[in-house]
Protein backbone atom coordinates (compact mmCIF):
# COMPACT_ATOMS: atom_id res chain seq x y z
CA UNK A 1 104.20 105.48 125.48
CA UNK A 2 100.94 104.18 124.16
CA UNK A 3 100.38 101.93 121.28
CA UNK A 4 98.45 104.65 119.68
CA UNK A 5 100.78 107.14 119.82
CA UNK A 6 103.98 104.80 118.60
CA UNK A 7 101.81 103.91 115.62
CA UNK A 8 101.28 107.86 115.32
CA UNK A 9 105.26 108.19 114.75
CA UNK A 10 105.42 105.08 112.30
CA UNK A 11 102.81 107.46 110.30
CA UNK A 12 104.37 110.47 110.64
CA UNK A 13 108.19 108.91 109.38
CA UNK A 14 106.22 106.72 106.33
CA UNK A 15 107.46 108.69 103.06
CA UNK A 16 105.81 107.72 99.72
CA UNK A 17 108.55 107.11 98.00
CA UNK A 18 108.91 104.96 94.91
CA UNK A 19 111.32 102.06 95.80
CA UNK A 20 110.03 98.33 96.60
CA UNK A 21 111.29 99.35 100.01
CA UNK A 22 110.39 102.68 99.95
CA UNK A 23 106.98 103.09 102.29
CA UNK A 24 108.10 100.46 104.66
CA UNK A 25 106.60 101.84 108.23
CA UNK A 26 109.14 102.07 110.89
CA UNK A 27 108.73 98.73 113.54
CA UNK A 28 105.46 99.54 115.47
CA UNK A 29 104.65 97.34 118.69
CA UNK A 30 100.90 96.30 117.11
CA UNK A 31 100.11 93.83 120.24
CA UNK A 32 98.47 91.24 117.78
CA UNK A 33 101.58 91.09 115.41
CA UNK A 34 103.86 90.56 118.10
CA UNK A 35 101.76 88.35 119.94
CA UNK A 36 102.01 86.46 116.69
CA UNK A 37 105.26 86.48 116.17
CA UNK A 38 105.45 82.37 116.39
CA UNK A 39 104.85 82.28 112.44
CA UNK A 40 101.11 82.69 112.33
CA UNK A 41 99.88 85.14 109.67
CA UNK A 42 97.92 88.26 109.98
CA UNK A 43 95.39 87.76 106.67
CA UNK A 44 94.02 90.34 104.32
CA UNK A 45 91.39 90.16 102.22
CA UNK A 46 91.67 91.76 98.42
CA UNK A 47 88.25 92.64 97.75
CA UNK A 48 86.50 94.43 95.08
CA UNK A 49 86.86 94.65 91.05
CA UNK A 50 89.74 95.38 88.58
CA UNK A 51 91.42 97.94 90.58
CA UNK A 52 91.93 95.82 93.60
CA UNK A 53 92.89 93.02 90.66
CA UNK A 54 95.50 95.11 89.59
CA UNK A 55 95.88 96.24 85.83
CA UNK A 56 99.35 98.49 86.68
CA UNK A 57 101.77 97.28 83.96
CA UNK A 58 104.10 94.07 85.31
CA UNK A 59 107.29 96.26 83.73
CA UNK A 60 106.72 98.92 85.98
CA UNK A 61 107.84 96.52 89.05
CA UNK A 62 111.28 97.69 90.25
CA UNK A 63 114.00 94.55 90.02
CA UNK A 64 113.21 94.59 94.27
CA UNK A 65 109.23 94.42 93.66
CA UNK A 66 109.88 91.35 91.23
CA UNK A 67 111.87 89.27 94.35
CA UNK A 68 109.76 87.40 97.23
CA UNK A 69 109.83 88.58 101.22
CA UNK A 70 109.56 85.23 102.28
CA UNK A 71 107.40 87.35 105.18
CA UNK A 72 104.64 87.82 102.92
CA UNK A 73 102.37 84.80 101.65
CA UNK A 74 99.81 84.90 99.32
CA UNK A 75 96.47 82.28 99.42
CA UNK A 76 96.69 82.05 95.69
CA UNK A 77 93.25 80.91 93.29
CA UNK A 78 94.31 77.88 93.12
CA UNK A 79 94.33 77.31 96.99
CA UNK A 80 97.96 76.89 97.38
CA UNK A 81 99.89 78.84 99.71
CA UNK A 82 103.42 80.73 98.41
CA UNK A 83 105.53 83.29 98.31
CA UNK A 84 103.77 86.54 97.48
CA UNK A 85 104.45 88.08 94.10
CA UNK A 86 102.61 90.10 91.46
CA UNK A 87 100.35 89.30 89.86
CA UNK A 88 98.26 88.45 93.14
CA UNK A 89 95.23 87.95 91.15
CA UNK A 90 96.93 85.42 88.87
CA UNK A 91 93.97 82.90 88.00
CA UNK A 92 96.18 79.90 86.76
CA UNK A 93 94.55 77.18 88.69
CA UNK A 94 91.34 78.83 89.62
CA UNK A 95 89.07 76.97 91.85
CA UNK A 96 86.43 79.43 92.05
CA UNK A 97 85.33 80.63 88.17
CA UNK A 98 82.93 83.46 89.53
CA UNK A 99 85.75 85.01 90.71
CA UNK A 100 88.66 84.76 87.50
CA UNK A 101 90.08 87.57 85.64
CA UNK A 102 92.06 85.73 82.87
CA UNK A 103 94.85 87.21 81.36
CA UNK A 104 94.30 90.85 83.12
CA UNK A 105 95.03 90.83 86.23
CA UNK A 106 98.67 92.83 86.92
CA UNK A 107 100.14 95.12 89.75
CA UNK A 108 97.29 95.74 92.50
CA UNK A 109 98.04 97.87 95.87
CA UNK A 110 98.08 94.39 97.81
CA UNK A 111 101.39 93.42 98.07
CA UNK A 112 102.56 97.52 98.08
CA UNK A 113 100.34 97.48 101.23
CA UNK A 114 101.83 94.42 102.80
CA UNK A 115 105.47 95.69 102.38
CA UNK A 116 104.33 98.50 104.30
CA UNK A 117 103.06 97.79 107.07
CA UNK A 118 105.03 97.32 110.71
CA UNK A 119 106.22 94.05 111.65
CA UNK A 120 107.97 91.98 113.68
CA UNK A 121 110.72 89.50 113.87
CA UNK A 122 108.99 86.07 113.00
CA UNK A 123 105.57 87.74 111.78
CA UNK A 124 103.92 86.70 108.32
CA UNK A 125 101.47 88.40 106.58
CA UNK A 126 99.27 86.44 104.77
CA UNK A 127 96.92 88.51 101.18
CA UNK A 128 94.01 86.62 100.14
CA UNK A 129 92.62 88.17 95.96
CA UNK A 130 89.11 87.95 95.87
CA UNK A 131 88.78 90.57 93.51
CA UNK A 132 86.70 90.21 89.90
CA UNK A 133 87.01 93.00 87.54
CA UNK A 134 83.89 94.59 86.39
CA UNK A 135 81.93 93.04 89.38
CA UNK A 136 78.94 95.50 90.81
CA UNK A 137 78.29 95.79 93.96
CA UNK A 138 75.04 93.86 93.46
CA UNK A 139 77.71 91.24 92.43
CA UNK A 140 78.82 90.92 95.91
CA UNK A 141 75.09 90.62 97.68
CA UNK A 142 75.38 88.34 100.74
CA UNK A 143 75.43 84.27 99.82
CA UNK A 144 76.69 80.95 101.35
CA UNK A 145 76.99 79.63 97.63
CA UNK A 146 80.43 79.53 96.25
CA UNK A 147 79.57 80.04 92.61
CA UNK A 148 78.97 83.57 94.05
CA UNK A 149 81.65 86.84 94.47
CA UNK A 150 80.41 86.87 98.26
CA UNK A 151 80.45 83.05 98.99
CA UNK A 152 83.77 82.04 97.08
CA UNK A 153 85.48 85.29 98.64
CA UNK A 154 84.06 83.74 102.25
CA UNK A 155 85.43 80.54 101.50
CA UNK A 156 88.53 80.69 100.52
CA UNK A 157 88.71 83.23 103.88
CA UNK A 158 88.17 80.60 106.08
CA UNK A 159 90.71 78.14 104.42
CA UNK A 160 92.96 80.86 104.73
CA UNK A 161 92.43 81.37 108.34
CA UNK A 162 93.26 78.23 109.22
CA UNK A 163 96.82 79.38 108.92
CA UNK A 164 96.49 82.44 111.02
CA UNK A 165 94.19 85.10 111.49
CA UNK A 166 91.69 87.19 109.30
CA UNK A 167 93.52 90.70 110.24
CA UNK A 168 91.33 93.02 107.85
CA UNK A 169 89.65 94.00 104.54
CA UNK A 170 90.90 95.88 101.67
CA UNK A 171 87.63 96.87 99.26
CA UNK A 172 88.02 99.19 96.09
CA UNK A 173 85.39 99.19 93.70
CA UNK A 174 82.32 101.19 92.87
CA UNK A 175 83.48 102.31 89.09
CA UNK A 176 80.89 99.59 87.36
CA UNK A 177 78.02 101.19 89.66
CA UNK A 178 78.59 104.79 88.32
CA UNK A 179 76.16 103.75 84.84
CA UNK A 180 73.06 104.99 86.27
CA UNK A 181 71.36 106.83 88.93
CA UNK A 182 69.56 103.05 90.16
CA UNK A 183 73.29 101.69 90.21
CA UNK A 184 74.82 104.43 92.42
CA UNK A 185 71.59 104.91 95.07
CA UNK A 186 71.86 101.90 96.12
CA UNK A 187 75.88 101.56 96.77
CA UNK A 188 76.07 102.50 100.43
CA UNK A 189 73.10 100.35 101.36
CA UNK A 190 74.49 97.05 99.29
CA UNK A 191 77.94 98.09 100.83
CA UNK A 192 76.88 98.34 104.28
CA UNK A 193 75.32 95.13 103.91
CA UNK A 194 77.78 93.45 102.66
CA UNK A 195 80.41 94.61 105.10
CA UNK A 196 78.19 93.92 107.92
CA UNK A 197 77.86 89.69 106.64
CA UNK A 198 81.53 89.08 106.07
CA UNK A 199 82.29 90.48 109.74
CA UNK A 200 79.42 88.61 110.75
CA UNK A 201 80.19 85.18 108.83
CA UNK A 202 84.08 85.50 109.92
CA UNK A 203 82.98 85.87 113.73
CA UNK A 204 84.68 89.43 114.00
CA UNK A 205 82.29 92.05 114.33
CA UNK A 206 85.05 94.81 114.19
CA UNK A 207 87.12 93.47 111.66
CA UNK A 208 89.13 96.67 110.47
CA UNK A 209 88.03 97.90 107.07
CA UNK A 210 89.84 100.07 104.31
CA UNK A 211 88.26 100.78 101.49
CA UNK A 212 89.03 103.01 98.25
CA UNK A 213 87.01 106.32 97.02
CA UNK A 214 87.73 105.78 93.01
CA UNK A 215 89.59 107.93 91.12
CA UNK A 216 88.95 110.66 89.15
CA UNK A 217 86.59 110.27 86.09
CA UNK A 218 88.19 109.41 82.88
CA UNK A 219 88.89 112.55 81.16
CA UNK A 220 88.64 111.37 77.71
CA UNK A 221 85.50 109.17 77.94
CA UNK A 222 81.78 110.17 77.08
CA UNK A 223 80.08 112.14 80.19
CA UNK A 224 76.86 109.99 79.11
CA UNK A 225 78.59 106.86 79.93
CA UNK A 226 79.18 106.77 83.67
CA UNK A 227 76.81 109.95 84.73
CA UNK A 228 77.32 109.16 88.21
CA UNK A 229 80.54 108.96 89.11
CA UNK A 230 80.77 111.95 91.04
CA UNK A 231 77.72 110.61 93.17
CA UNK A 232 79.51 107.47 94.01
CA UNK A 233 82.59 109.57 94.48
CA UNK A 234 80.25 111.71 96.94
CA UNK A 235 78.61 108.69 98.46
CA UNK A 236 82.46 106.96 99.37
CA UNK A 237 83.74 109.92 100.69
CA UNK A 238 80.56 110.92 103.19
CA UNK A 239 80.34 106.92 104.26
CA UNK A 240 80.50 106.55 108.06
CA UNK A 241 80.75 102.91 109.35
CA UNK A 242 82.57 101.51 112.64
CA UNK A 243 86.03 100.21 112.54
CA UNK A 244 86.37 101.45 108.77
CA UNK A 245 88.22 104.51 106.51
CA UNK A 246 87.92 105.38 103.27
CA UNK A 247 91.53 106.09 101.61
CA UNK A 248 90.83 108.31 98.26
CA UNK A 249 92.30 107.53 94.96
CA UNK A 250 91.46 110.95 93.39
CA UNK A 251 94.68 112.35 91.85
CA UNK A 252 97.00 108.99 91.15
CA UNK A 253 98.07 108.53 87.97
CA UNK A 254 95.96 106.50 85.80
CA UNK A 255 96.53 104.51 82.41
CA UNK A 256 95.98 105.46 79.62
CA UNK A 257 92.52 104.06 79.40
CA UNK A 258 91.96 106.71 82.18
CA UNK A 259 90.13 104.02 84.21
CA UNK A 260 92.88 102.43 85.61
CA UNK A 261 95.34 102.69 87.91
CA UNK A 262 99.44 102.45 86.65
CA UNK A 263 101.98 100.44 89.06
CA UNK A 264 102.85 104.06 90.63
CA UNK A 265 99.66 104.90 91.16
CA UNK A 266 99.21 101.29 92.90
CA UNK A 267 102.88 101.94 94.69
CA UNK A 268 101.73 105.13 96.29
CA UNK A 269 97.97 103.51 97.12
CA UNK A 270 99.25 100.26 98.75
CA UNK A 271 101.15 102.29 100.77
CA UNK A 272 98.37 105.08 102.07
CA UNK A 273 96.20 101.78 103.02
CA UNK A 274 98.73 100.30 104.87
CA UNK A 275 98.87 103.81 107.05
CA UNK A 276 94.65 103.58 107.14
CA UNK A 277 95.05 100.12 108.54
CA UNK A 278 97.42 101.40 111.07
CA UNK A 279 95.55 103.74 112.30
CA UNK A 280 92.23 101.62 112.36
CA UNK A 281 94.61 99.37 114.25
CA UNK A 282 96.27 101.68 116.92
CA UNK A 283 92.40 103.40 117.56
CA UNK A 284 89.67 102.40 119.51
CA UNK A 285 87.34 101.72 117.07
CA UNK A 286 88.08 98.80 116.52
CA UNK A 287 88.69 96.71 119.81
């Protein structure tokens, strides 16, 4: 049996269930993870703004979620590797200001997504936060400078890699780029751009890419202040690039500032991201 088609069963037998175990793909033979399997990490970069973050409440962890898998590692702001734990995006020790989130960030779909995805005996995965809450995606234009979103996110990715490998991109944002009609033409272009520079400033021109369709709108809020969100909704959803799929985030539960995801909402996205990666993974798109 095929790669392909083995990853196609860990899909089909992946529940979303609640549980810090729960969503845990059955053991698929991903040729780079078990070539691997000597201790190097597989690396994934957390990019994007306060969704990726996190802002799900820290109680909401089950007593499992709160306890390290000394499988997973996390390249921390401070540039210290450790045990992965919520939050990711902690910015105690921040190297990189451009990048901090004091005192907000919480539960994210990173480490949700790591616990999810197949591995092997001896295999480490390895999440690197990048996020900044708020950031547009003008924010993240292309730049070697490391006082930038782009350039500290860059970085900090190839201090990482020195560890193990850059396996693939996690992006959600596009919320802050709903204000006006200017904000929300230009997303795909400044998206496509920016996509295209990492893979070409990491040396992997078919790095695998998931990235997040935002949620629904805030029910509650103004419909003057973020006019567009349905055309950045629109523009996520019809987005066609190589070695990349969009996972939507229409229809998980938000807080109760209606912008933001809660920890279950998180749970269940970290999860369908870790089957999008799969599947990037297991195709032929991206070898």
């Amino acid at each position: 049996m095929t790669f392909a088609k083995l990853a196609a069963a860990a899909l089909i037998l992946l529940p979303l269930g609640s549980g810090a175990g729960a969503g845990r793909m059955s053991p698929a033979p991903d040729p780079v993870r078990r070539a691997r399997a000597d201790g190097a990490m597989e690396i994934y970069l957390l990019m994007g703004q306060s969704n990726m973050s996190g802002r799900g409440d820290m109680a909401d962890l089950s007593d499992a979620e709160r306890r390290p898998d000394r499988a997973i590692r996390l390249y921390g702001n401070d540039g210290i590797w450790r045990d992965a734990l919520d939050p990711l995006d902690d910015a105690s020790g921040q190297i990189d200001p451009v990048s901090a989130d004091p005192d907000t960030a919480a539960v994210g779909p990173g480490l949700f997504f790591a616990r999810a995805l197949p591995r092997v005996p001896g295999a480490r995965i390895g999440l690197v936060p990048c996020a900044k809450g708020g950031s547009r995606i003008d924010a993240w234009r292309p730049a070697a400078a490391r006082d930038t979103l782009y350039g500290s996110c860059l970085a900090r990715a190839r201090e990482a890699a020195k560890s193990g490998r850059i396996a693939g991109i996690l992006w959600y944002q596009g919320e802050s780029d709903t204000g006006t009609r200017e904000e929300a033409d230009r997303w795909p272009a400044d998206f496509t751009t920016m996509v295209a520079a990492v893979r070409r400033d990491l040396a992997a021109p078919r790095l695998p890419l998931v990235f997040v369709g935002i949620a629904d709108r805030p029910p509650t809020e103004d419909p003057g202040k973020r006019p567009y969100w349905a055309q950045v909704q629109s523009t996520q959803a019809g987005l066609k690039l190589p070695c990349a799929q969009m996972v939507s985030a229409a229809g998980l539960p938000l807080k109760s500032d209606g912008l933001h995801l809660t920890t279950p909402g998180q749970r269940r996205l970290g999860v369908a991201l870790a089957r999008a990666m799969v599947r990037l993974r297991s195709g032929p798109r991206c070898r």
